[in-house]
Protein backbone atom coordinates (compact mmCIF):
# COMPACT_ATOMS: atom_id res chain seq x y z
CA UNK A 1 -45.51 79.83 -38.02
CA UNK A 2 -42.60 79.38 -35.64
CA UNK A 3 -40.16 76.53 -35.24
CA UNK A 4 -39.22 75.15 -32.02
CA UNK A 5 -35.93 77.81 -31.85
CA UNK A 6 -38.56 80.32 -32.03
CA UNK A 7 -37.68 81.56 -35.74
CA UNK A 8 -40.34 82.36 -38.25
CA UNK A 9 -40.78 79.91 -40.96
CA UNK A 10 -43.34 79.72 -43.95
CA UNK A 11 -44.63 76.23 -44.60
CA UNK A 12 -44.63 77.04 -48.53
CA UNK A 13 -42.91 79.93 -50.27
CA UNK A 14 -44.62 80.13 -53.75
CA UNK A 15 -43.35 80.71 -56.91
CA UNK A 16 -43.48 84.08 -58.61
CA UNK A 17 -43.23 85.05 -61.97
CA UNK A 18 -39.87 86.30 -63.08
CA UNK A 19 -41.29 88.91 -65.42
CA UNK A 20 -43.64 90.49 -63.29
CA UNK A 21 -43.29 89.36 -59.99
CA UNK A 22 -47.22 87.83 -59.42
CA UNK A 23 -47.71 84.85 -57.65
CA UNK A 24 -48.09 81.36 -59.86
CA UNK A 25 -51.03 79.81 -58.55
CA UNK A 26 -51.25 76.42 -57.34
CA UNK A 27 -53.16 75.09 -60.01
CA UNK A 28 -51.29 76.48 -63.10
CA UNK A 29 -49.86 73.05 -64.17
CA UNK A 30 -48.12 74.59 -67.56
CA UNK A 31 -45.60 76.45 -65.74
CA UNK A 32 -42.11 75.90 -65.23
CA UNK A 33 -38.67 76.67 -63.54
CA UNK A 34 -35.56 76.23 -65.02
CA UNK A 35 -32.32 77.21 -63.67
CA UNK A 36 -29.54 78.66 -66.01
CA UNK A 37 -25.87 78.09 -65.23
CA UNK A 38 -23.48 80.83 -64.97
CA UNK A 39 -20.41 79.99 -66.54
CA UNK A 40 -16.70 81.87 -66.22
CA UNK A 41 -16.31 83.94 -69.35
CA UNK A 42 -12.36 82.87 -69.82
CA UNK A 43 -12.99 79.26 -69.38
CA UNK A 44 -16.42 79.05 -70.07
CA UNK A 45 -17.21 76.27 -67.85
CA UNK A 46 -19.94 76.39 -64.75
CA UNK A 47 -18.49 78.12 -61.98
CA UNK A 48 -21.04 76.87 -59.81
CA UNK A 49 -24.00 79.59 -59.52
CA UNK A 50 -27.23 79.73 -61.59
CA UNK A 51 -29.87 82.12 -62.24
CA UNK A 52 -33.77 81.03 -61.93
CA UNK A 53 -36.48 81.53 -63.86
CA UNK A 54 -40.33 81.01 -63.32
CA UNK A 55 -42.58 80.58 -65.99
CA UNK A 56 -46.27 81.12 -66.02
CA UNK A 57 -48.44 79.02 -67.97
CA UNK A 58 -49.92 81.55 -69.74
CA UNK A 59 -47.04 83.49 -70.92
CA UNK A 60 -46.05 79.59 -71.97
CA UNK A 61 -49.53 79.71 -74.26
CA UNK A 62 -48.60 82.82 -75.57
CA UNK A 63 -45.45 82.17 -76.39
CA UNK A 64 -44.26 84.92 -74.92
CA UNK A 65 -41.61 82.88 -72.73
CA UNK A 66 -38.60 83.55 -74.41
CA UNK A 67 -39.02 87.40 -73.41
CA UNK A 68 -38.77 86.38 -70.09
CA UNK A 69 -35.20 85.18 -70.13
CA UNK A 70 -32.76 87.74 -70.07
C-alpha cells in the first residue's frame, strides 16, 4: 500500500518470534512482548534504549520462555 507521498507502507507489521524468527499468528492470545532496558554498566541506570522480545504462546506452555531471553 502507498501513502499519499507515494512511500510504501504496511497496514500491520506482525510480530515474530525472537527465537526463531516465525510469524505469531493473530490468534495466539498467550503470547507476549516485553521490552528489557539497557542500563550503563558504571552507573547502572537506564540509558534510554531497550531490547524486545516476542513470546509465542506455545513456547509460554512449554515453559521454554526463559531460553528465549538472552
Amino acid at each position: 500500500m502507498q501513502n499519499s507521498a507515494g512511500e510504501l507502507v504496511d497496514l500491520c507489521v506482525p510480530r515474530k518470534r525472537s527465537t526463531s524468527n516465525r510469524i505469531i499468528g493473530a490468534k495466539d492470545h498467550a503470547s507476549i512482548q516485553m521490552n528489557m532496558a539497557k542500563v550503563d554498566e558504571v552507573t547502572g541506570r537506564f540509558n534510554g534504549h531497550f531490547k524486545t522480545y516476542a513470546i509465542c504462546g506455545a513456547s509460554r506452555q512449554m515453559g521454554e520462555s526463559d531460553d528465549s531471553i538472552l
